[in-house]
Structures are given as C-alpha cells and as structure tokens.
C-alpha atoms as a PDB file:
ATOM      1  CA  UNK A   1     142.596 134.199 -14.833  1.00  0.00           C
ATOM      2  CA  UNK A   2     141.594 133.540 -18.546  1.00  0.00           C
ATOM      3  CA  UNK A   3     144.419 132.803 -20.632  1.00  0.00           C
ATOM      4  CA  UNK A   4     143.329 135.566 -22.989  1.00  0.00           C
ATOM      5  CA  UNK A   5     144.730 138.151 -20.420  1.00  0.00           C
ATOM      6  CA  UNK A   6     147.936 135.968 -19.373  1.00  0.00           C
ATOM      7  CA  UNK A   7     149.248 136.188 -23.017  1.00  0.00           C
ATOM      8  CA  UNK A   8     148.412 139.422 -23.507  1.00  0.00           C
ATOM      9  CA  UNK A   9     149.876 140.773 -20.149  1.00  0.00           C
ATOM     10  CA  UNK A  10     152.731 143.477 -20.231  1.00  0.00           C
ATOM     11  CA  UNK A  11     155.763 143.430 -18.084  1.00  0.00           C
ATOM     12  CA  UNK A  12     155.094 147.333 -17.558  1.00  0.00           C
ATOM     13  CA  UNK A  13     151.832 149.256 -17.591  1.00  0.00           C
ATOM     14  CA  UNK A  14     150.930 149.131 -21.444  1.00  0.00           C
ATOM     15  CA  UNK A  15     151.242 152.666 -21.648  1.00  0.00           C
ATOM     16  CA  UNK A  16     154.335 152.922 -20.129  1.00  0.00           C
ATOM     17  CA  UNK A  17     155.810 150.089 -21.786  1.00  0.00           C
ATOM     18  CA  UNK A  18     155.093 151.571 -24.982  1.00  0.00           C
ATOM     19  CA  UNK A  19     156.625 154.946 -24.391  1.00  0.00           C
ATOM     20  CA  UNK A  20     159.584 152.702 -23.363  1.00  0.00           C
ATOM     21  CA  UNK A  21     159.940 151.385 -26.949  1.00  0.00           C
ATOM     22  CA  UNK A  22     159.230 154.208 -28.706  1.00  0.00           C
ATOM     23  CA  UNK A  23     161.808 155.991 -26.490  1.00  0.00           C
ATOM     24  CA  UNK A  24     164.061 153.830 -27.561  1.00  0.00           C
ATOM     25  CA  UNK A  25     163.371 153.768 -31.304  1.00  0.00           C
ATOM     26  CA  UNK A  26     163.462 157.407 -30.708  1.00  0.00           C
ATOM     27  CA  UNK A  27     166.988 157.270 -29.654  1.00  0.00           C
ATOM     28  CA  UNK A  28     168.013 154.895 -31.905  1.00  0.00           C
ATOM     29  CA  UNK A  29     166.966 156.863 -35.109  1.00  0.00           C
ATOM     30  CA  UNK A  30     168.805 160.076 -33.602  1.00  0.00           C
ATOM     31  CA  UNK A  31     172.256 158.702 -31.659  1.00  0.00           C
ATOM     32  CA  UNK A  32     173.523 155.955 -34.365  1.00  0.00           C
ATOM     33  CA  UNK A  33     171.499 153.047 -34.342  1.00  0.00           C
ATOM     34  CA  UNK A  34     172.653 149.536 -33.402  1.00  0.00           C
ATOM     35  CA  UNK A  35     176.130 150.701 -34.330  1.00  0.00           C
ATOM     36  CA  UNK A  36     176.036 153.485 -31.663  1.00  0.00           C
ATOM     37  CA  UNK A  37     174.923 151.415 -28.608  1.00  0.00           C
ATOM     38  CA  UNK A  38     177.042 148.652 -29.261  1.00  0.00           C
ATOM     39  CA  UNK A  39     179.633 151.514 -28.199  1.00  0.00           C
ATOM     40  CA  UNK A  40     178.121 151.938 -24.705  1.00  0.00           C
ATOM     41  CA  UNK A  41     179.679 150.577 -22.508  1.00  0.00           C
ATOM     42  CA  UNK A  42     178.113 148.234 -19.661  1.00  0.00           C
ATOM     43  CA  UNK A  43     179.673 150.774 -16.674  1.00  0.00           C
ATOM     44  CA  UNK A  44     180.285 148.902 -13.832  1.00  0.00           C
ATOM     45  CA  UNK A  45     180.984 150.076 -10.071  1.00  0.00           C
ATOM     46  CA  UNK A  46     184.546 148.966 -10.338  1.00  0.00           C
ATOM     47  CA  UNK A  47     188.143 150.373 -10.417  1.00  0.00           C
ATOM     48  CA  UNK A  48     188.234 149.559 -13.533  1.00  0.00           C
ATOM     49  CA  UNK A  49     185.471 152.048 -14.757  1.00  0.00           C
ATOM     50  CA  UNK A  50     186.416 154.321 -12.009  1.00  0.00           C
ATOM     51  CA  UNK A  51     189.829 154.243 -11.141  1.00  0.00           C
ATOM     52  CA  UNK A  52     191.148 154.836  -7.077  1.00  0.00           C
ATOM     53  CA  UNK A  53     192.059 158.164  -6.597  1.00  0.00           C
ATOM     54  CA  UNK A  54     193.026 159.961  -3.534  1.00  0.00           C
ATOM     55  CA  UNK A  55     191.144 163.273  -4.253  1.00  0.00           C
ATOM     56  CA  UNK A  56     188.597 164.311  -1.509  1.00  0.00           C
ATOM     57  CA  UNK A  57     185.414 166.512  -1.893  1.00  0.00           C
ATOM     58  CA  UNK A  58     184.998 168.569  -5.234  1.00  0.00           C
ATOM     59  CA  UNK A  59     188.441 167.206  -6.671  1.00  0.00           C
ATOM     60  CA  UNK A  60     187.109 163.918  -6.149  1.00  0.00           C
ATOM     61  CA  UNK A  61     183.396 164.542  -7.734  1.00  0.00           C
ATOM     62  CA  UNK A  62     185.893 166.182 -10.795  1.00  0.00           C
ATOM     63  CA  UNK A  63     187.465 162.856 -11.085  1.00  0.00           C
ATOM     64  CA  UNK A  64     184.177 160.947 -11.327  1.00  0.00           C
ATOM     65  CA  UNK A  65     182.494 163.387 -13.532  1.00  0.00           C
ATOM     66  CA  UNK A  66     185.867 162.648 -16.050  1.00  0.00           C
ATOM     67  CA  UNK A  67     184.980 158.917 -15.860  1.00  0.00           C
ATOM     68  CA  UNK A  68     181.491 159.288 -16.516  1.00  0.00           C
ATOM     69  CA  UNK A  69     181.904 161.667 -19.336  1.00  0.00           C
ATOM     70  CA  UNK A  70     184.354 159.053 -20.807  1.00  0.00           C
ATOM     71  CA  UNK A  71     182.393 156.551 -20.675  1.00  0.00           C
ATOM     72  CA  UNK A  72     179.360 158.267 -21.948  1.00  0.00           C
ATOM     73  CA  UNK A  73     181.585 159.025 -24.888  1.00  0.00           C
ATOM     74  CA  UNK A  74     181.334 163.087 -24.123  1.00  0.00           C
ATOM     75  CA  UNK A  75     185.282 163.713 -22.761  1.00  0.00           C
ATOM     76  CA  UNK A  76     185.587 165.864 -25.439  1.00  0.00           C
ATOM     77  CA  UNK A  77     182.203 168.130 -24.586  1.00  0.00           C
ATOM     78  CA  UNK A  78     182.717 171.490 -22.312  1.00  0.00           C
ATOM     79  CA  UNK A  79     181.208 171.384 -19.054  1.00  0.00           C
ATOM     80  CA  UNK A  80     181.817 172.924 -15.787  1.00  0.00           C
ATOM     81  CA  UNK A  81     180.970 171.437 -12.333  1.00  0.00           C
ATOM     82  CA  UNK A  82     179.796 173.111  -9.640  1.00  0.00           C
ATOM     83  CA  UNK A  83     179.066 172.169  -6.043  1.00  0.00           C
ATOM     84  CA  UNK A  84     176.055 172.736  -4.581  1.00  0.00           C
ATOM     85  CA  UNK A  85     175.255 174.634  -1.030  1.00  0.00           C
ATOM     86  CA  UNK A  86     175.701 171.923   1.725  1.00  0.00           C
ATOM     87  CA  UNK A  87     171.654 170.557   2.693  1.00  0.00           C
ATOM     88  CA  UNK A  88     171.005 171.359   6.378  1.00  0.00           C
ATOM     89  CA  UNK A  89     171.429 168.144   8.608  1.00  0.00           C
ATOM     90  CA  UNK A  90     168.161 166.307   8.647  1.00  0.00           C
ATOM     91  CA  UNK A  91     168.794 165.144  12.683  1.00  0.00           C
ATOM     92  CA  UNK A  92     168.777 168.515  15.046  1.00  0.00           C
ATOM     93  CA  UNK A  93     168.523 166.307  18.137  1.00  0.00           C
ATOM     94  CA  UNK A  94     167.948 163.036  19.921  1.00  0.00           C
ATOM     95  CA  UNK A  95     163.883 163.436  19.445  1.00  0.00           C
ATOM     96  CA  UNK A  96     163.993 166.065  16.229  1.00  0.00           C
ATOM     97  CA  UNK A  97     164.587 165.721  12.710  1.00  0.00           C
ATOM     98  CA  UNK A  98     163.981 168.144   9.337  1.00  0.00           C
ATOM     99  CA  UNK A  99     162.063 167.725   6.637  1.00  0.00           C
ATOM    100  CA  UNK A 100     163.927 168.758   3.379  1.00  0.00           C
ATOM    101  CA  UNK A 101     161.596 170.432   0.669  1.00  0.00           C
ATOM    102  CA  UNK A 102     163.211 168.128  -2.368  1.00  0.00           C
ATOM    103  CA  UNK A 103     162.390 170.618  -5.068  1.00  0.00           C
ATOM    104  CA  UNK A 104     164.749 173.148  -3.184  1.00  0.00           C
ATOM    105  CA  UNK A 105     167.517 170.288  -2.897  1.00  0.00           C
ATOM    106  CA  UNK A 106     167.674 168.827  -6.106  1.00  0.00           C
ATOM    107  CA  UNK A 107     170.523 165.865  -6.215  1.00  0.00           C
ATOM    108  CA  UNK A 108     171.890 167.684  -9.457  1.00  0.00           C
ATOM    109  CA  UNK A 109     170.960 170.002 -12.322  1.00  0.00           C
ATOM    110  CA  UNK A 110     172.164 171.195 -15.599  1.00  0.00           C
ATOM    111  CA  UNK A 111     172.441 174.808 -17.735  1.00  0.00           C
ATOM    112  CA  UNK A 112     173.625 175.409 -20.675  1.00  0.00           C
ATOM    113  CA  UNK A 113     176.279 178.693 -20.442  1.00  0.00           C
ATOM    114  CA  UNK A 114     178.138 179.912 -23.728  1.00  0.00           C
ATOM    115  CA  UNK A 115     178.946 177.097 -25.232  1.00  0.00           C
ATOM    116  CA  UNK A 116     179.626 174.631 -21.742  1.00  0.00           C
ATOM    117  CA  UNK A 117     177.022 173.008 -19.741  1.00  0.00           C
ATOM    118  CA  UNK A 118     177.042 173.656 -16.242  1.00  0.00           C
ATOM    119  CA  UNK A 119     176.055 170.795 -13.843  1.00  0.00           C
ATOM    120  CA  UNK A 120     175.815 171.084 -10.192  1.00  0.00           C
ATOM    121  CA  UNK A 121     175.139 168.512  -7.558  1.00  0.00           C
ATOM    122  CA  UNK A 122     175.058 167.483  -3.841  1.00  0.00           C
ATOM    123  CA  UNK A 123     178.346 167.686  -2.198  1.00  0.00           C
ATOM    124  CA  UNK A 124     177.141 165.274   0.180  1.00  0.00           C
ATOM    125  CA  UNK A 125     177.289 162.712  -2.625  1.00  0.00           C
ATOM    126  CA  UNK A 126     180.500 162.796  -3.039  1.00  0.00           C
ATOM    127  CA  UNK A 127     180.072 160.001   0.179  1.00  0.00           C
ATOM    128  CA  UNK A 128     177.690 157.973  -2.076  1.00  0.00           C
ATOM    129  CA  UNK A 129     179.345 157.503  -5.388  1.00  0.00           C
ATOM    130  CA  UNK A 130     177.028 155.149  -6.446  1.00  0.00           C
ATOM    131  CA  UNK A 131     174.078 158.783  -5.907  1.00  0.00           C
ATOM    132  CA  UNK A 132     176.801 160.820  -7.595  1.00  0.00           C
ATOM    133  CA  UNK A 133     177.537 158.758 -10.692  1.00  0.00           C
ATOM    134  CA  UNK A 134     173.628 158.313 -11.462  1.00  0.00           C
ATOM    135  CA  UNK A 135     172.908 161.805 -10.643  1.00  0.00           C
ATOM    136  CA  UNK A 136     176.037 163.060 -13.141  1.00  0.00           C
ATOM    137  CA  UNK A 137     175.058 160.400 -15.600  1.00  0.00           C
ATOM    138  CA  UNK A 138     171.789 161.838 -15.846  1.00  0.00           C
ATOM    139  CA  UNK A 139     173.201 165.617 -15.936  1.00  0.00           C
ATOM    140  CA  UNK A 140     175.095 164.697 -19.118  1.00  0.00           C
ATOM    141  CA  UNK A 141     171.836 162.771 -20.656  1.00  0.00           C
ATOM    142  CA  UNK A 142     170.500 166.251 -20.409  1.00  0.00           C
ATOM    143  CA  UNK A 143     173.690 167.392 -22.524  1.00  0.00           C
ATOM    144  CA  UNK A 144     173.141 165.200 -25.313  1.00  0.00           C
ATOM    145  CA  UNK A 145     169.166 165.887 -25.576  1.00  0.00           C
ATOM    146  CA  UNK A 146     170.207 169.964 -25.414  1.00  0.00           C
ATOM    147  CA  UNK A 147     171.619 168.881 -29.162  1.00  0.00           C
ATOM    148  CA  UNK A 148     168.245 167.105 -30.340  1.00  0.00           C
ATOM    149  CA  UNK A 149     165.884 170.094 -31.701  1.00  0.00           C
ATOM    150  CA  UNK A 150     162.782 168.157 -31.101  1.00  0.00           C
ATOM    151  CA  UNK A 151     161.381 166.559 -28.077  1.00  0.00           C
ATOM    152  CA  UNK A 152     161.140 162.847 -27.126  1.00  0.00           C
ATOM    153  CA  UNK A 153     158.154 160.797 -26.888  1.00  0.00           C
ATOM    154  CA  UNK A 154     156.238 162.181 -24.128  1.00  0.00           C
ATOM    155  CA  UNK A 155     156.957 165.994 -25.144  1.00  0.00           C
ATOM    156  CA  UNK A 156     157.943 168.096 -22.892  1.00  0.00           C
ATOM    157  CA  UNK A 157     156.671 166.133 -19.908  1.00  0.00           C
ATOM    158  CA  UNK A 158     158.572 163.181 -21.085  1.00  0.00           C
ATOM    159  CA  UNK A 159     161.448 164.947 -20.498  1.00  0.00           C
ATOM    160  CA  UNK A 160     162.739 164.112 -17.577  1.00  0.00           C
ATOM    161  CA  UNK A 161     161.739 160.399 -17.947  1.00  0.00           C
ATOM    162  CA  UNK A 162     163.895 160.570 -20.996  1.00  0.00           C
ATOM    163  CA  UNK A 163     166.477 161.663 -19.969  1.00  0.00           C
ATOM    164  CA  UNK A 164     166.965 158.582 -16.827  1.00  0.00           C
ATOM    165  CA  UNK A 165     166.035 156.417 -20.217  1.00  0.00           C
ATOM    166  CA  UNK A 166     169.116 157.983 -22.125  1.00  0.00           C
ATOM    167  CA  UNK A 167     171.398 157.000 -19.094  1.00  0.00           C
ATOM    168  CA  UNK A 168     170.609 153.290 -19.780  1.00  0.00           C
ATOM    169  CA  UNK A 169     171.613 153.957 -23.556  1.00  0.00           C
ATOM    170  CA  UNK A 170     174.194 155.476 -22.058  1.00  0.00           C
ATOM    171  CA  UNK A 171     175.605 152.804 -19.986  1.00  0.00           C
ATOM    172  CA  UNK A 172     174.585 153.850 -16.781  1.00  0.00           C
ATOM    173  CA  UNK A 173     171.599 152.109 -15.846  1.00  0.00           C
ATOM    174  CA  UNK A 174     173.014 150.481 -13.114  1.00  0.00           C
ATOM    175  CA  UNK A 175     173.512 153.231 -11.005  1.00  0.00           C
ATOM    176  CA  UNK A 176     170.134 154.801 -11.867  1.00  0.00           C
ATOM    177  CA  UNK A 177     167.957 151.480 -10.716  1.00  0.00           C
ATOM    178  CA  UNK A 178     170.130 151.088  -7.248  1.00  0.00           C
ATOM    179  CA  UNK A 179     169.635 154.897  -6.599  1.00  0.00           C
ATOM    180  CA  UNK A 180     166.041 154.996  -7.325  1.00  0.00           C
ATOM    181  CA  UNK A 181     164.773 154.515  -4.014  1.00  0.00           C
ATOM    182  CA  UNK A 182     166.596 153.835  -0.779  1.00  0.00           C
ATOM    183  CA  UNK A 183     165.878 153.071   2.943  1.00  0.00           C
ATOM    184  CA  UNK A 184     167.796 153.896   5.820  1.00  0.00           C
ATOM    185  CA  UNK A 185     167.069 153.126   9.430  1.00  0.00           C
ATOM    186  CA  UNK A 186     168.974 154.935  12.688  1.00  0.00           C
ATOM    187  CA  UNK A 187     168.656 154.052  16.178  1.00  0.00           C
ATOM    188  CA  UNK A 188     170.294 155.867  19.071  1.00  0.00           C
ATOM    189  CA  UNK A 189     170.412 155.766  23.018  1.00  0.00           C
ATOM    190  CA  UNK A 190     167.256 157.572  23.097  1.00  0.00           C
ATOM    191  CA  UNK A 191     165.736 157.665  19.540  1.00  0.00           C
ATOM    192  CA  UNK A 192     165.089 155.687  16.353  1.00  0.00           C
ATOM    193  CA  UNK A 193     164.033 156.256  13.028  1.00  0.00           C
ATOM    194  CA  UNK A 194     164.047 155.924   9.334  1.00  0.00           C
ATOM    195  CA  UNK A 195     164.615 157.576   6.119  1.00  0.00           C
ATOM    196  CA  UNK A 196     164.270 157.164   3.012  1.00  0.00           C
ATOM    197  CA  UNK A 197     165.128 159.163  -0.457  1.00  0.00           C
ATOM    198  CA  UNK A 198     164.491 158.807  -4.328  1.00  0.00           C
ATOM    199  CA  UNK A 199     166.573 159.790  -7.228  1.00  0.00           C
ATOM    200  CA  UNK A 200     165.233 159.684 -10.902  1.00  0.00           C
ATOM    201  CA  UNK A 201     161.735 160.177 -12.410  1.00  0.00           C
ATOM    202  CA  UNK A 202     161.591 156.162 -13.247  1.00  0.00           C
ATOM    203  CA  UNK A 203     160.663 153.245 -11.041  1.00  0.00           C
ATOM    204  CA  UNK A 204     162.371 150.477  -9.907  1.00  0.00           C
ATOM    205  CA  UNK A 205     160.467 147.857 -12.542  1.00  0.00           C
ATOM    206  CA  UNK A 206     160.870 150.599 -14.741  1.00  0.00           C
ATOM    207  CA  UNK A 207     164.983 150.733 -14.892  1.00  0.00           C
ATOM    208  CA  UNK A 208     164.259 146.714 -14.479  1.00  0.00           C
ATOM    209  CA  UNK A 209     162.626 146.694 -17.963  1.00  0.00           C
ATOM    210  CA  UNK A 210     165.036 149.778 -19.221  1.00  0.00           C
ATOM    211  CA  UNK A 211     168.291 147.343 -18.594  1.00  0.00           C
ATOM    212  CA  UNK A 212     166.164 144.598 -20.251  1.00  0.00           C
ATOM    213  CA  UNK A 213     166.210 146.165 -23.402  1.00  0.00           C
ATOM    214  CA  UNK A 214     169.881 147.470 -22.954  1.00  0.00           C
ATOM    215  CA  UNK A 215     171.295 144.048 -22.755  1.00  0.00           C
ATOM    216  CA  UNK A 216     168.980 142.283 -24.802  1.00  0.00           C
ATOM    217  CA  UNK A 217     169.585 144.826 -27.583  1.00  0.00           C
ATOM    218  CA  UNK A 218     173.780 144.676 -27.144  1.00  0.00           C
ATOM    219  CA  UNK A 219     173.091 140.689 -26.714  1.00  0.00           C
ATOM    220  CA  UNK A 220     174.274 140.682 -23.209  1.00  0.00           C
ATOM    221  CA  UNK A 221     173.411 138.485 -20.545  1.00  0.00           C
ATOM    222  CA  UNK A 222     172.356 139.596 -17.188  1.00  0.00           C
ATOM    223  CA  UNK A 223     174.417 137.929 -15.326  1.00  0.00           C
ATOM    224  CA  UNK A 224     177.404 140.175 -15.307  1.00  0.00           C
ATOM    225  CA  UNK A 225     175.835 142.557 -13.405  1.00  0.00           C
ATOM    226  CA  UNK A 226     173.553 140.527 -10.860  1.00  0.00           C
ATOM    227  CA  UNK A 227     176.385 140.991  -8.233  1.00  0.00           C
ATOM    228  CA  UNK A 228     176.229 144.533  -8.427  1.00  0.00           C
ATOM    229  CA  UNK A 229     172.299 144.913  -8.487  1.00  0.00           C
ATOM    230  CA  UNK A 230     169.986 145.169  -5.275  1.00  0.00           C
ATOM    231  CA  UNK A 231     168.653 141.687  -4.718  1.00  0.00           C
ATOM    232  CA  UNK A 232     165.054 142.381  -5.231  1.00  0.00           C
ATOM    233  CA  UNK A 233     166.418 144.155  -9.218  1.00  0.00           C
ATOM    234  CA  UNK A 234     167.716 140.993  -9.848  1.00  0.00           C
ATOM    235  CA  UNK A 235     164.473 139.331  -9.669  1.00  0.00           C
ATOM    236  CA  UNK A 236     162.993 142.307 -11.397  1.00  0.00           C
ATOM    237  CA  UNK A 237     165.643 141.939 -14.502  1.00  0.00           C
ATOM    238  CA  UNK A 238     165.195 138.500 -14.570  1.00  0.00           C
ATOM    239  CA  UNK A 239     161.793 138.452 -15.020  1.00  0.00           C
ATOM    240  CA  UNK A 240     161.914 141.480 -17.574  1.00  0.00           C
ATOM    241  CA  UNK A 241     164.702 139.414 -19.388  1.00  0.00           C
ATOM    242  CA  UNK A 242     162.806 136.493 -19.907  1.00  0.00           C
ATOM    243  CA  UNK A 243     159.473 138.730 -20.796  1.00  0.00           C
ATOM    244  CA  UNK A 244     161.540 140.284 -23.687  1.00  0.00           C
ATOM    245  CA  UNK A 245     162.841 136.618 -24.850  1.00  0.00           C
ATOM    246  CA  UNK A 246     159.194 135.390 -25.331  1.00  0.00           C
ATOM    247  CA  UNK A 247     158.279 138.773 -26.868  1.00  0.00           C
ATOM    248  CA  UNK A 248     161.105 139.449 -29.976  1.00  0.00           C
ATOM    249  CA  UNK A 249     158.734 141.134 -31.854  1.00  0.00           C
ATOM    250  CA  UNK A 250     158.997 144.235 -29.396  1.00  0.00           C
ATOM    251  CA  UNK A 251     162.454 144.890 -29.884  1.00  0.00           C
ATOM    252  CA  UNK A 252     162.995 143.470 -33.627  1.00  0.00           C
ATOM    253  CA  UNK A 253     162.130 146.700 -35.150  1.00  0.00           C
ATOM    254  CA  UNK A 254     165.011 148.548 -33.017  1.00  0.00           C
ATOM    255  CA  UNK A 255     167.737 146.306 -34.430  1.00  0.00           C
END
C-alpha cells in the first residue's frame, strides 16, 4: 500500500469517525466542558460501584438503577422504573426454538411523564447485570438529551447513536462495548445450537474508539479496565489508544 493512504488512514470509517468528534465537541459545549467529564466517573463492574445487595427481581433492578443514576450524577432526577412483560422462552423443545421480533422486545425504553421519566426494561436482565446496567445507562442518556432543545450531530437519526455515545461521557462505556454483541452456544442430549443478541446502535470498534477518547480526554490509561473488557476490546482499545496518541490534533480542540 502507498504510504500516502497509511498516514492518512482512520481508525473508524472517516465518516463515522468524524461524527464521533463532533459528537463529542457537541457534548462538551452543552454538559460542562473538560470540567464536567473529569466528574465522570470510570464505572467499573465492582462492589464498589455497585454495592452487594440481597434484593431479587425488580427490588434488585431498583438498586442498580440507584447506582447508575449516582454515578451518572442524576440521583437527584425523578424517574420511575418499570418492568417489562416477561419475553416468551426462545427453546419450546429439544428440536424447536422462537424467533423473537427485537423491535417488539426492546432491552429498555424511556418516556417522559409529568415531570419523571419512565424507563422500562427486560426483567430477564436482572440475571445479566452487566445487559441491565448498559441498557439503564443508556435509558438515562436519553434523560439528559430530553433537556438539550436541539438535536446532536446526526439529527434525528443520530439519535440513538448519541445517546450509546453519551453513556461513554457518562461513565458507562464499559458495559455498553461488552453488551454490544454476544454469543451463546447450547447443546443438549438430543439438540444443539447457538444464539446470539445485540444491545446498542454502536459497534464493537465503535465503543473501542468511544472509550479511546474517554480516557484519553480524562488522561487515563487503559489499563485499569483491560481486566474487565472482552479480550478481543482490549486489542480494539489498544489499538484506538495508540491511533489517538499519534493523532493529538483530533482531540486538542475538545480540551
């Protein structure tokens, strides 16, 4: 290959890298600035973040959603939580398995009612808290855009994207890159087979490069939370880490 095009390569589709940036300039300008996201926290899957408790099904997604929304900084904002219907079970038999229209199942959403927010999400999650803290991570993202009049970069179909982007900002990006995509394989006496699900409206490189900019913005090294990332993120960071280190100029006018 030329060395034109190897120093001019992106880590990210161009396109996509550059909604990226100005996403983040965008929330930058409207959240605080430097000052604000040095307050985010770098959330962690730990007791620490989220302490032990003993409460089962929608007590226990109650206690979670508290420790998200305190670590998002938004304790203090209304918001009611409401379980979802239960999904049907996708196995009806040794040979026989559903197919789940997504669109009907969503892993969470969020309404604004009066002045609360109403979020509701999978009460099977409450089994995968590392599903449920992305998916109420992202619930609350929605929150804090409800309070911005205008629309991010990408307008209204940016929006989504967005708001998975503001859960990095948030703290959360973490849990939104391990819960992106994930593969699942079952084998019984007389059958075998696989699943697979995806959570989020970025992809994996994507929250690779997202958590890039988090850290390198909050000078953080990546390090801290390789033992908590999916191998093949780690590689993905890494390499996004080091892309931002030989590019400053793509971040300098954020700081």
């Amino acid at each position: 290959m030329p060395l034109f095009f190897r120093r001019n390569r992106t880590f990210l589709d161009p396109e996509a890298e550059q909604w990226h940036l100005e996403s983040w300039a965008w929330f930058l300008a409207r959240f605080g600035g430097q000052a604000d996201l040095d307050l985010s926290s770098i959330v962690l899957p730990t007791g620490v973040f989220f302490p032990p408790s003993e409460t089962k099904a929608h007590e226990r997604a109650l206690h979670i959603l508290g420790c998200v929304k305190r670590h998002a900084r938004m304790e203090d904002w209304p918001c009611r939580l409401e379980a979802q219907n239960e999904r049907p079970e996708l196995r009806v038999g040794e040979l026989a398995a559903l197919k789940l229209d997504h669109t009907q199942f969503p892993a969470g959403t969020f309404a604004l009612s009066g002045n609360e927010a109403v979020v509701t999400y999978d009460p099977a999650s409450v089994n995968d808290p590392m599903k449920l803290i992305a998916t109420l991570a992202h619930e609350l993202a929605h929150y804090k855009l409800a309070g911005v009049a205008e629309e991010p970069p990408g307008g209204e179909d940016g929006h989504e994207p967005a708001t998975d982007l503001l859960t990095v900002y948030l703290g959360f990006g973490l849990f939104g890159a391990n819960s992106a995509f994930n593969f699942s394989q079952y084998q019984a006496v007389m059958s075998q087979g696989w699943s697979y699900s995806r959570l989020g409206y970025l992809s994996e490189r994507e929250w690779a490069f997202a958590l890039a900019v988090f850290l390198t913005l909050k000078r953080q090294p990546a390090q801290q939370i390789h033992r908590y990332l999916k191998d093949h993120l780690i590689a993905d960071l890494g390499k996004a880490m080091r892309y931002l280190e030989k590019k400053p100029e793509l971040l300098a006018g954020l700081r």
